[in-house]
PDB file of N, CA and C in Angstrom:
ATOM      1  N   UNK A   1     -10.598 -23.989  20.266  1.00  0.00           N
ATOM      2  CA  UNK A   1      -9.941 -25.072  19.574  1.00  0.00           C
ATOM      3  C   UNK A   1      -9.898 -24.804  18.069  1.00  0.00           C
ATOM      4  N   UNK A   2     -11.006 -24.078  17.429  1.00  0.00           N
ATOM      5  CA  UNK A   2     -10.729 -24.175  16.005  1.00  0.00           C
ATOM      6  C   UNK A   2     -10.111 -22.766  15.594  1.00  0.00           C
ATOM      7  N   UNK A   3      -9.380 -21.958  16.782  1.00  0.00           N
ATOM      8  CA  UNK A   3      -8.264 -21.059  16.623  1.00  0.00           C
ATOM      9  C   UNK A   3      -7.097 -21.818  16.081  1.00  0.00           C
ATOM     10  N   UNK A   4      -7.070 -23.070  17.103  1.00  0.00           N
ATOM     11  CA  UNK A   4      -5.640 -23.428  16.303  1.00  0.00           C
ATOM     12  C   UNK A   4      -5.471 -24.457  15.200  1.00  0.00           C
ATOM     13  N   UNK A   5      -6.601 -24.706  14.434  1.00  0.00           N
ATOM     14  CA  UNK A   5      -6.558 -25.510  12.961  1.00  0.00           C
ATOM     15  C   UNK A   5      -6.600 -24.730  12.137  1.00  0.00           C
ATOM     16  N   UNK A   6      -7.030 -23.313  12.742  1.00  0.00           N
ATOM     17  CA  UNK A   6      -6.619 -22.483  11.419  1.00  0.00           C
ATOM     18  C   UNK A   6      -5.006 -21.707  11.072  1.00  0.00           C
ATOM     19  N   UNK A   7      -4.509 -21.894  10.374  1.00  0.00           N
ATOM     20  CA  UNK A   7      -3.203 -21.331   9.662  1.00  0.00           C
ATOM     21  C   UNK A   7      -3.209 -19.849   9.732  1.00  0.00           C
ATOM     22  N   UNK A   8      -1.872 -19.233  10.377  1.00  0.00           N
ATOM     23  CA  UNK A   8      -1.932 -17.802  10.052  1.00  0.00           C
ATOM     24  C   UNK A   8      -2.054 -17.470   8.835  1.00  0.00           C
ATOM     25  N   UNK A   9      -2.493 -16.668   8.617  1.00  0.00           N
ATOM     26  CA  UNK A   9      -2.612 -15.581   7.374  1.00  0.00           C
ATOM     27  C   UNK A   9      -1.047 -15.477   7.059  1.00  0.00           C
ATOM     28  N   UNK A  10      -0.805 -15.164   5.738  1.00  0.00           N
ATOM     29  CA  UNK A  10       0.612 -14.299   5.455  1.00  0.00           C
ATOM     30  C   UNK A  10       0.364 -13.461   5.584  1.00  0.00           C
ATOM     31  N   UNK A  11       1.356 -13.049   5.799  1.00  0.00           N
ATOM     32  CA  UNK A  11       1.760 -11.162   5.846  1.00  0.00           C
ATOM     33  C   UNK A  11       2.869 -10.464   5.071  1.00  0.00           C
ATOM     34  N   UNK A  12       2.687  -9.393   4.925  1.00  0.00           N
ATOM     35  CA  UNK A  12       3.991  -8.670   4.546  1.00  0.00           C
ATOM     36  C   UNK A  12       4.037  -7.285   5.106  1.00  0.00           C
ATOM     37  N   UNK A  13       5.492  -6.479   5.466  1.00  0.00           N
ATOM     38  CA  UNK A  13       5.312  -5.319   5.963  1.00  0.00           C
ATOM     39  C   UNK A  13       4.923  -4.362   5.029  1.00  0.00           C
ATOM     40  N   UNK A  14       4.319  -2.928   5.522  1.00  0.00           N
ATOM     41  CA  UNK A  14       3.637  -2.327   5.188  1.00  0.00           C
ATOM     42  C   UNK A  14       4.839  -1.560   4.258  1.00  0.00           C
ATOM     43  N   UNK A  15       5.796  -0.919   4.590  1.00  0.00           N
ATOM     44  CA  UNK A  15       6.768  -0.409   3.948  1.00  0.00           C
ATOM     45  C   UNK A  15       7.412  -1.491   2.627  1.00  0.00           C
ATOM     46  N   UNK A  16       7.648  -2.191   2.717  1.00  0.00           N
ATOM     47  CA  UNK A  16       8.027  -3.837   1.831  1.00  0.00           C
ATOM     48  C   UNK A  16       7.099  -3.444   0.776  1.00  0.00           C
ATOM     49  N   UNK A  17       5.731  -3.520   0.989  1.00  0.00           N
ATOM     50  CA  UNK A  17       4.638  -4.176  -0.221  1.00  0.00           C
ATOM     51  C   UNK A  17       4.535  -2.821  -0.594  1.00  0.00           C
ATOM     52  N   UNK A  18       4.926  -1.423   0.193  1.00  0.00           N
ATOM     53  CA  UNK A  18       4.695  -0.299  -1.029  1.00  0.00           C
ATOM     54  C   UNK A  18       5.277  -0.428  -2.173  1.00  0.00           C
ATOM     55  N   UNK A  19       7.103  -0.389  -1.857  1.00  0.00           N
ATOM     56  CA  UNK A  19       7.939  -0.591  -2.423  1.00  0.00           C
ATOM     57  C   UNK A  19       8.012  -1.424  -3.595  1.00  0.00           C
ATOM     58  N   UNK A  20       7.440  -2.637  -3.158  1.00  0.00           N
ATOM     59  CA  UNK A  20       7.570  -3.448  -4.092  1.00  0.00           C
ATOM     60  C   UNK A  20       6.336  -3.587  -5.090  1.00  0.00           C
ATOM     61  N   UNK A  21       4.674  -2.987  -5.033  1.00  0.00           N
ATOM     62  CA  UNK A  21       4.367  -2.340  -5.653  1.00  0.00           C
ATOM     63  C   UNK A  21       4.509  -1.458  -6.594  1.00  0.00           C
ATOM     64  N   UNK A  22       5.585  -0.965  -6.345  1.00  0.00           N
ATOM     65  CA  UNK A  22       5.769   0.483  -6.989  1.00  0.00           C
ATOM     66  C   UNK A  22       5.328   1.494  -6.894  1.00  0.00           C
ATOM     67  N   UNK A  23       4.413   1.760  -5.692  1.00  0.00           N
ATOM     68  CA  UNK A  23       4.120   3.073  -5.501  1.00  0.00           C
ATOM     69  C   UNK A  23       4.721   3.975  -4.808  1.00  0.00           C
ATOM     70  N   UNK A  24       6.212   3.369  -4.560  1.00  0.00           N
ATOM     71  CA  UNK A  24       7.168   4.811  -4.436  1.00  0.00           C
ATOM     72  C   UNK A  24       8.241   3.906  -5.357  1.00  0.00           C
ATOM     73  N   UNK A  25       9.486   4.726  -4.854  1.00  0.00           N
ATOM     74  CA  UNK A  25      10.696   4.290  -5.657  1.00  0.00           C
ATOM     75  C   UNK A  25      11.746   3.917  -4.732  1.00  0.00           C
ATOM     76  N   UNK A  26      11.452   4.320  -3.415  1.00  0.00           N
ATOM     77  CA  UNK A  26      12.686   3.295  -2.512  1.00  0.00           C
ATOM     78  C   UNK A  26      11.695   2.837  -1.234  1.00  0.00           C
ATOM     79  N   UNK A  27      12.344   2.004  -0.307  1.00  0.00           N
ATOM     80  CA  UNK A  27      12.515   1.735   0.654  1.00  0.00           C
ATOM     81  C   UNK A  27      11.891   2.404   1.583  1.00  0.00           C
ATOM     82  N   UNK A  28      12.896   3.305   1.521  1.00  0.00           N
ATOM     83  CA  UNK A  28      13.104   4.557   2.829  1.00  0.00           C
ATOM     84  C   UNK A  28      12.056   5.241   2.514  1.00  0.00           C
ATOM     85  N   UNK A  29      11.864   5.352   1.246  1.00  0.00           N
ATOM     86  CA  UNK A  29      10.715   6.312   0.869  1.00  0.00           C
ATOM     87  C   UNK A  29       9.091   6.087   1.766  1.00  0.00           C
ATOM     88  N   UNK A  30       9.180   4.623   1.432  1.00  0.00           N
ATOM     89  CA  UNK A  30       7.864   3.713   1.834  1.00  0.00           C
ATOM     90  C   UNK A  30       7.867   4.680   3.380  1.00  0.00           C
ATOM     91  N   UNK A  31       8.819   3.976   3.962  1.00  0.00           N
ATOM     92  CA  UNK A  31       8.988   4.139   5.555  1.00  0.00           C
ATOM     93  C   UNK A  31       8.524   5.394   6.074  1.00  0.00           C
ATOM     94  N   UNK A  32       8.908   6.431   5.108  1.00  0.00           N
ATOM     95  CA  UNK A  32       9.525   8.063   5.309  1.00  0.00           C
ATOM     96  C   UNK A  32       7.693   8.207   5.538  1.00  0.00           C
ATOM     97  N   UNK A  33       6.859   7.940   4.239  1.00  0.00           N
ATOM     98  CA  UNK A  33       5.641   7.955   3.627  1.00  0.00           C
ATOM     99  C   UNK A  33       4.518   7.694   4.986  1.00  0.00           C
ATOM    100  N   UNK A  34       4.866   6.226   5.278  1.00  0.00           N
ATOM    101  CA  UNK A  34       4.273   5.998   6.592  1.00  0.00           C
ATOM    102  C   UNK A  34       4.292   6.829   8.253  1.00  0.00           C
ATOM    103  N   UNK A  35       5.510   7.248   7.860  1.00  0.00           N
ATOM    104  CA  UNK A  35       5.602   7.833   9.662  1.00  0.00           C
ATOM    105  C   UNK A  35       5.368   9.145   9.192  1.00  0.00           C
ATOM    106  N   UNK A  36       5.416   9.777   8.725  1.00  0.00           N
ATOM    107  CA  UNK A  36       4.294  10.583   8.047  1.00  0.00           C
ATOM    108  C   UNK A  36       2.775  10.858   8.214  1.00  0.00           C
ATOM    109  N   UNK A  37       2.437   9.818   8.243  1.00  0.00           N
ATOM    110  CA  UNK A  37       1.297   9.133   7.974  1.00  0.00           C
ATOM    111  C   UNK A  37       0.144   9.951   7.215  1.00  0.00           C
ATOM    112  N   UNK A  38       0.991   9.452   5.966  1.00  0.00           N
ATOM    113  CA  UNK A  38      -0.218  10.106   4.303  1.00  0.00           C
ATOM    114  C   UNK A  38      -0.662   8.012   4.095  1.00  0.00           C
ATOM    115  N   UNK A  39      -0.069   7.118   5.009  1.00  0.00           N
ATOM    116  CA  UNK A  39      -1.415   6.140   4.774  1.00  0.00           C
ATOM    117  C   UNK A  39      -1.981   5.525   5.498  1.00  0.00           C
ATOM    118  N   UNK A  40      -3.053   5.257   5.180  1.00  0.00           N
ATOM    119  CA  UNK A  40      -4.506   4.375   6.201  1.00  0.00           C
ATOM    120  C   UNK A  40      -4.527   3.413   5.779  1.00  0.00           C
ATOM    121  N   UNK A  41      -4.536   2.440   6.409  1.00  0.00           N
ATOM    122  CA  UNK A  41      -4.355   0.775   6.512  1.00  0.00           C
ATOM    123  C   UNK A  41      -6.142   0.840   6.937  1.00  0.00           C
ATOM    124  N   UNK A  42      -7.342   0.296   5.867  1.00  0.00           N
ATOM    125  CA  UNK A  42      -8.354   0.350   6.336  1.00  0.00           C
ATOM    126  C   UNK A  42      -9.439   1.132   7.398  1.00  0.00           C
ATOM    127  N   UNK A  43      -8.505   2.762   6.554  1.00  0.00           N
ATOM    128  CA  UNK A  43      -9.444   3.653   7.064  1.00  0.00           C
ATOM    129  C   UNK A  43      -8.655   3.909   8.118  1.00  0.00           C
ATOM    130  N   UNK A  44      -7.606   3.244   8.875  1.00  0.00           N
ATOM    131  CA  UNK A  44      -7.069   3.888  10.438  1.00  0.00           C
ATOM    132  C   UNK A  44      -5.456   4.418   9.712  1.00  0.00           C
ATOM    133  N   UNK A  45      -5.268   5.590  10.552  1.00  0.00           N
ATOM    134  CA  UNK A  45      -4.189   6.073   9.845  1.00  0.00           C
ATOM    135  C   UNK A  45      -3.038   5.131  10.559  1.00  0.00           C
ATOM    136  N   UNK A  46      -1.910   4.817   9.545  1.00  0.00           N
ATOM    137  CA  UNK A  46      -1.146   3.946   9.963  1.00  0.00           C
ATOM    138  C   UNK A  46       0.730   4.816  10.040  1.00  0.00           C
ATOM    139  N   UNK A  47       1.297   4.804  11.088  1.00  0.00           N
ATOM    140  CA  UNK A  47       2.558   5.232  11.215  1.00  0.00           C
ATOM    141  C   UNK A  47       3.967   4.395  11.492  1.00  0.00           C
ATOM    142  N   UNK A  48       3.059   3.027  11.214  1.00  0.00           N
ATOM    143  CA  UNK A  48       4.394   2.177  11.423  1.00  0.00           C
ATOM    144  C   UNK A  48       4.702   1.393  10.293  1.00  0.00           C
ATOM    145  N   UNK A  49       6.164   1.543   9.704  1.00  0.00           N
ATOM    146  CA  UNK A  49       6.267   0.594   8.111  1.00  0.00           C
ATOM    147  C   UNK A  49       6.131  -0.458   8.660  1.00  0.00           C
ATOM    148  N   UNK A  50       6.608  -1.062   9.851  1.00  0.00           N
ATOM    149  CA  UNK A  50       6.866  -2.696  10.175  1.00  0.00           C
ATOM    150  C   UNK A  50       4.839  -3.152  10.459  1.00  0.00           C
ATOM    151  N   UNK A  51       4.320  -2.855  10.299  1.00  0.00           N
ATOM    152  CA  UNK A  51       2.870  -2.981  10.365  1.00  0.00           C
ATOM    153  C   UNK A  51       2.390  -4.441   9.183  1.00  0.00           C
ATOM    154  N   UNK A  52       2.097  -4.951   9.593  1.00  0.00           N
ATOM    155  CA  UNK A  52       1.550  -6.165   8.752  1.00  0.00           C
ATOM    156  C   UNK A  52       0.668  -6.098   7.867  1.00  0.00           C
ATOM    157  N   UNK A  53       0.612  -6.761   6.228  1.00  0.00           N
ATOM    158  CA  UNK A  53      -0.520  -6.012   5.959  1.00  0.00           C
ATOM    159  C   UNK A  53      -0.892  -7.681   5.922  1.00  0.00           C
ATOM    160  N   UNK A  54      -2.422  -7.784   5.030  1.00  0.00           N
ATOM    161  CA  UNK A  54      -2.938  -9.553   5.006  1.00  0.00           C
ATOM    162  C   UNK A  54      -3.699  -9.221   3.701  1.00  0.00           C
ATOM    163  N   UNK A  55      -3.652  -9.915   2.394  1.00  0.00           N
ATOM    164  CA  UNK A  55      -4.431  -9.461   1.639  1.00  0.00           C
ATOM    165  C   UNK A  55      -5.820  -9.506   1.746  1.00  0.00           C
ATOM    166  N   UNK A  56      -6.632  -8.347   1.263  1.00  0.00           N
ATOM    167  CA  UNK A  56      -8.036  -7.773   1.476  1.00  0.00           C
ATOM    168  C   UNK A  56      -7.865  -6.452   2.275  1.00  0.00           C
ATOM    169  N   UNK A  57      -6.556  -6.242   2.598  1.00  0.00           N
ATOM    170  CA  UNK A  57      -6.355  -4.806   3.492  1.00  0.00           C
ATOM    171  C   UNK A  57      -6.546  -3.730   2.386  1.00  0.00           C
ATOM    172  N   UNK A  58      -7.391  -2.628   2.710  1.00  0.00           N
ATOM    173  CA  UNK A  58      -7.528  -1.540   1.751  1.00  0.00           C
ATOM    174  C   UNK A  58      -6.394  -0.619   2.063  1.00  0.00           C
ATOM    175  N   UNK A  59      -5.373   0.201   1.655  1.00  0.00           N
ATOM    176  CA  UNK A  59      -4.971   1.151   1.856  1.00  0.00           C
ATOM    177  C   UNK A  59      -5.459   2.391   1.143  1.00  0.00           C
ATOM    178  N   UNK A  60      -5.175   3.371   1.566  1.00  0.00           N
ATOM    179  CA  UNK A  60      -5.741   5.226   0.978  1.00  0.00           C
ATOM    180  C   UNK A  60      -4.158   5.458   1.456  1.00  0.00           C
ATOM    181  N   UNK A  61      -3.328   6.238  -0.066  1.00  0.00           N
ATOM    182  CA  UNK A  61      -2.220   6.416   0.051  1.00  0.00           C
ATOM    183  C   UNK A  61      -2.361   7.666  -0.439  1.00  0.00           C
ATOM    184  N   UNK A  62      -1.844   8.891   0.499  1.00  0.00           N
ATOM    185  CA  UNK A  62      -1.989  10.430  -0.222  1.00  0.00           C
ATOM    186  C   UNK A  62      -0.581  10.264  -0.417  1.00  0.00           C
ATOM    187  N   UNK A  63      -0.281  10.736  -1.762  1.00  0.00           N
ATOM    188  CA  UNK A  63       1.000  11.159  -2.614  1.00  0.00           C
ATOM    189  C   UNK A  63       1.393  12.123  -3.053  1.00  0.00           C
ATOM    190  N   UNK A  64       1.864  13.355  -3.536  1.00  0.00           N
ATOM    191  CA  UNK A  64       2.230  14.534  -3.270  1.00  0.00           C
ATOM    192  C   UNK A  64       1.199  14.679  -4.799  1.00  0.00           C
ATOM    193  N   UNK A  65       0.958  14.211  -5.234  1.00  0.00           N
ATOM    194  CA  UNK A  65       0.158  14.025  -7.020  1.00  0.00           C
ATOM    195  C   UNK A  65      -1.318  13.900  -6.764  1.00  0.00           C
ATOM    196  N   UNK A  66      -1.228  12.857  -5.826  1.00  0.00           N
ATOM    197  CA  UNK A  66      -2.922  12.267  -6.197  1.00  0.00           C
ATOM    198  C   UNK A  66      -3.206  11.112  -4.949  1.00  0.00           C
ATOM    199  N   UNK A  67      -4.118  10.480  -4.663  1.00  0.00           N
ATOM    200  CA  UNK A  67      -4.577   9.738  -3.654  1.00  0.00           C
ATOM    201  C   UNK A  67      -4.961   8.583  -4.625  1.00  0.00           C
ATOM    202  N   UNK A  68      -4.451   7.588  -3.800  1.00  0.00           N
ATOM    203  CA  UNK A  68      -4.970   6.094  -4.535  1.00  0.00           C
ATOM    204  C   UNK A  68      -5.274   5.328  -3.255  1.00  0.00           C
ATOM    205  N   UNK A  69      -6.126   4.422  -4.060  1.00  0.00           N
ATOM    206  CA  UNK A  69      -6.877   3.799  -2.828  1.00  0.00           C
ATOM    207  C   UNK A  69      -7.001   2.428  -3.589  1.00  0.00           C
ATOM    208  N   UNK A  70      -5.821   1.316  -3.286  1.00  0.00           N
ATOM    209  CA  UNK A  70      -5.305   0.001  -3.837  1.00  0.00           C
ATOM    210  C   UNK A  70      -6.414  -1.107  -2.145  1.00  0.00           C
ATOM    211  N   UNK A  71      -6.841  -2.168  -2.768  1.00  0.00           N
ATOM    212  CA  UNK A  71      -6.721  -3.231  -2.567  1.00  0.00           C
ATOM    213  C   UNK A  71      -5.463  -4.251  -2.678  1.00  0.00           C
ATOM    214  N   UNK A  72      -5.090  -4.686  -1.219  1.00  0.00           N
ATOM    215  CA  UNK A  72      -3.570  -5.418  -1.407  1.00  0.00           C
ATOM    216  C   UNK A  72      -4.582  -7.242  -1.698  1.00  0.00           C
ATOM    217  N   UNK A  73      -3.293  -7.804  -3.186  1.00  0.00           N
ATOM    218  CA  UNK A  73      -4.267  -8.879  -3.589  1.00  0.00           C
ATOM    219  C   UNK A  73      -3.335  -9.912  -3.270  1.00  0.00           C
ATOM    220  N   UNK A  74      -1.900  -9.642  -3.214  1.00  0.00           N
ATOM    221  CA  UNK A  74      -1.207 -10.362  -3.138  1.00  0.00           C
ATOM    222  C   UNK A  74      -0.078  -9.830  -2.858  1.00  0.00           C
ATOM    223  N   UNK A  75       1.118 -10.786  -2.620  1.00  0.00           N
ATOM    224  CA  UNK A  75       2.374 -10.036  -1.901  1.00  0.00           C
ATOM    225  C   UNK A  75       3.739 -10.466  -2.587  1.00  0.00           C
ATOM    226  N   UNK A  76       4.429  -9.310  -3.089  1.00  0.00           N
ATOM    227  CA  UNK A  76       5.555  -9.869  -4.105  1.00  0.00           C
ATOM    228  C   UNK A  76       7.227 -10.555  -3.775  1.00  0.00           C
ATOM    229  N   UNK A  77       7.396 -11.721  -4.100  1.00  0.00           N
ATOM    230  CA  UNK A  77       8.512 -11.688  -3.559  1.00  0.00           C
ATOM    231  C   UNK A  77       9.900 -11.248  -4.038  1.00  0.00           C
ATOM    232  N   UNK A  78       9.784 -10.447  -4.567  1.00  0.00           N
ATOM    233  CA  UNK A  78      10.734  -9.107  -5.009  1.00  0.00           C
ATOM    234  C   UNK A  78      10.211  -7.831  -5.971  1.00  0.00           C
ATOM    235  N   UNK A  79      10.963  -6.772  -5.901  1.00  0.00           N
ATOM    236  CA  UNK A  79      10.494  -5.807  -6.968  1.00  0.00           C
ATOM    237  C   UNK A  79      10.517  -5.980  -8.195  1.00  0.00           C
ATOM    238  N   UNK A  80       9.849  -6.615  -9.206  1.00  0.00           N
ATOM    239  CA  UNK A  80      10.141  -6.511 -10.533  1.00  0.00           C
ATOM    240  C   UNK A  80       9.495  -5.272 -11.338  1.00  0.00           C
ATOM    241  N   UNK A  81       8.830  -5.527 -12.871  1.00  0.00           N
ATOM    242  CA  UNK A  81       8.613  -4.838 -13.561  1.00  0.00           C
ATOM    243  C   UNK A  81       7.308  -4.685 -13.120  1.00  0.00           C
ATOM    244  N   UNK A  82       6.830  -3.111 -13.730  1.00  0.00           N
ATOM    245  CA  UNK A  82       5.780  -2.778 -13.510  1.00  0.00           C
ATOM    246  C   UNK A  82       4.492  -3.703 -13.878  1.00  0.00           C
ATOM    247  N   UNK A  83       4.466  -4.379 -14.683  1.00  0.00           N
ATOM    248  CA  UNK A  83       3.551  -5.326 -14.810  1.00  0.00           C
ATOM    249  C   UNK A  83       3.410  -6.515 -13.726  1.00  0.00           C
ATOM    250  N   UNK A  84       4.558  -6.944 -13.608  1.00  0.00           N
ATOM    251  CA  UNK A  84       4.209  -7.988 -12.078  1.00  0.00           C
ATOM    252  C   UNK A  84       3.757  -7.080 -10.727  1.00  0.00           C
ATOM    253  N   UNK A  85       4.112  -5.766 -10.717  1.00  0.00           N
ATOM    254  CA  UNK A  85       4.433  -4.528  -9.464  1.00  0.00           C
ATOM    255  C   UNK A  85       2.382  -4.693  -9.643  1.00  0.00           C
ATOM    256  N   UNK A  86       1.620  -4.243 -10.836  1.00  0.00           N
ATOM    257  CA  UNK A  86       0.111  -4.113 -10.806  1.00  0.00           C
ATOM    258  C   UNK A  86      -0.545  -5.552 -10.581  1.00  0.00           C
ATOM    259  N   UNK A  87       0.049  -6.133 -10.182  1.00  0.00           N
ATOM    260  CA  UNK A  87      -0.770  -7.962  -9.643  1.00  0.00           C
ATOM    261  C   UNK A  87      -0.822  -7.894  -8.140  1.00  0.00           C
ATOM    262  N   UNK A  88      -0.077  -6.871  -7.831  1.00  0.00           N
ATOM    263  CA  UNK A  88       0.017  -7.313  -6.219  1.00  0.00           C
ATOM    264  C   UNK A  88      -1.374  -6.217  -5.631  1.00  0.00           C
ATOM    265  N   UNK A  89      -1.971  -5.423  -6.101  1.00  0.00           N
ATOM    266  CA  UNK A  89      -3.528  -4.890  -5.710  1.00  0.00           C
ATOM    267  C   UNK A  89      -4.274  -4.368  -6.777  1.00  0.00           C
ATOM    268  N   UNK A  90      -5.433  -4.068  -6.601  1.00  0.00           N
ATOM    269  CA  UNK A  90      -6.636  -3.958  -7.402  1.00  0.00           C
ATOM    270  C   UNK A  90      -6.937  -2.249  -6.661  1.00  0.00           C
ATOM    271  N   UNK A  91      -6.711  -1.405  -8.102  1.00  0.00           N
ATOM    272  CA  UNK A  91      -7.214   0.123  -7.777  1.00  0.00           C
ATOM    273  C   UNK A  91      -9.050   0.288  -7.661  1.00  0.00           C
ATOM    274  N   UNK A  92      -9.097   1.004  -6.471  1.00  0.00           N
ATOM    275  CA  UNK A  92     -10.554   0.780  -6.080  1.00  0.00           C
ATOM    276  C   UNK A  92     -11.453   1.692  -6.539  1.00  0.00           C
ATOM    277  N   UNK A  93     -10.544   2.783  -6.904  1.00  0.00           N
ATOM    278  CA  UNK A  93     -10.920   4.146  -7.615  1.00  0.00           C
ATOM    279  C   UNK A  93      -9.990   4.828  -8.557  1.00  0.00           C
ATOM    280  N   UNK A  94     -10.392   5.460  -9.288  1.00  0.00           N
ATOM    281  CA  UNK A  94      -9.087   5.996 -10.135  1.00  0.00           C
ATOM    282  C   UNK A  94      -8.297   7.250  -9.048  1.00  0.00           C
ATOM    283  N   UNK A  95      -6.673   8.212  -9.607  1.00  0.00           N
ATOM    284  CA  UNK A  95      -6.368   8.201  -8.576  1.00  0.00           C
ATOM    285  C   UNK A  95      -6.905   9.757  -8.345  1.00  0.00           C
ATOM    286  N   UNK A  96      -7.001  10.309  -7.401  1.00  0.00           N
ATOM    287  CA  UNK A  96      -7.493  11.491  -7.126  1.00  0.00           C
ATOM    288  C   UNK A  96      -6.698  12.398  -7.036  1.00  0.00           C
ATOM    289  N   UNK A  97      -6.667  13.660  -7.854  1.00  0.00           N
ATOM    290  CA  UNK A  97      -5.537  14.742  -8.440  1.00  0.00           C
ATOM    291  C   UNK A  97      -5.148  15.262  -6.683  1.00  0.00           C
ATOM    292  N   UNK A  98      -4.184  15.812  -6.465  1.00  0.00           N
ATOM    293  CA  UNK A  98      -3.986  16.782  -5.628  1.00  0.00           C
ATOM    294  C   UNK A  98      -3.174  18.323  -5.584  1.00  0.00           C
ATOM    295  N   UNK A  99      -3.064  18.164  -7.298  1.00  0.00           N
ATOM    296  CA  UNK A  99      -2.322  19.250  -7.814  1.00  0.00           C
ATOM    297  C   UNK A  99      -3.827  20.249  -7.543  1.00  0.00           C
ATOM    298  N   UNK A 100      -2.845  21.367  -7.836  1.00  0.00           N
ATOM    299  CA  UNK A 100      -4.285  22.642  -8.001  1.00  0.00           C
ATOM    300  C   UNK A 100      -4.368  22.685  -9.659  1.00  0.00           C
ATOM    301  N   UNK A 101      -5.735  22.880  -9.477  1.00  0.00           N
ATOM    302  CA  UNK A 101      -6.042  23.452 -10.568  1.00  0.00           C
ATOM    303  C   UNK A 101      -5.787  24.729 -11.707  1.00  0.00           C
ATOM    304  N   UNK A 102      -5.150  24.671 -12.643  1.00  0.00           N
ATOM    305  CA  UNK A 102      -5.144  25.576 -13.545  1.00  0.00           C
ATOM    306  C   UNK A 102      -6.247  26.631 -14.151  1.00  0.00           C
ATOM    307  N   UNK A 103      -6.503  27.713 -13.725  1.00  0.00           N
ATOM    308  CA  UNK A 103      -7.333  28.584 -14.868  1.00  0.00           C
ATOM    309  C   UNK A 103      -7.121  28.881 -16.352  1.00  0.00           C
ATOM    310  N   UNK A 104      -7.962  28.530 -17.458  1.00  0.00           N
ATOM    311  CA  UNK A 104      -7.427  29.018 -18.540  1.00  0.00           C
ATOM    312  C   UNK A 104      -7.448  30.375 -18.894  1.00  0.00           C
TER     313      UNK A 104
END
């Protein structure tokens, strides 16, 4: 019974809240990114953009640069500027290089 006094959670899709983050630059990209699967939705690798996220979901996003690992805090209802794009999660670590290293 107290399943149903509680309210679903929001959601947003997993491809959506990259995007609109800003941690890619399109859409398709998000999608492309996911079935891929360079991301983990709380540690499990995830291959579907239509995947729900709920805020408190951790993602680990490998990027051809570096690995970031965002807390989703909130969910945007469109893409704006990069300053509204950094409200929607909390970086959990700084991001982790994946370039090689240079010798001097």
């Amino acid at each position: 019974m107290a399943e149903r006094d509680q309210a679903p959670q929001p959601r947003a899709r997993l491809d959506v809240w990259l995007w609109r983050a800003r941690v890619v630059k399109t859409r398709a990209l998000a999608a492309k990114l996911v079935k891929s699967g360079h991301v983990r939705v709380n540690g499990a690798r995830e291959k579907s953009p239509g995947r729900g996220l709920i805020v408190g979901d951790t993602l680990t996003i490998a990027l051809d640069s570096a690995v970031r690992v965002l807390e989703v805090i909130a969910f945007g209802a469109r893409r704006g500027p990069a300053e509204e794009a950094q409200g929607l999660y909390r970086q959990l670590q700084p991001p982790i290089s994946t370039a090689p290293q240079q010798s001097p």
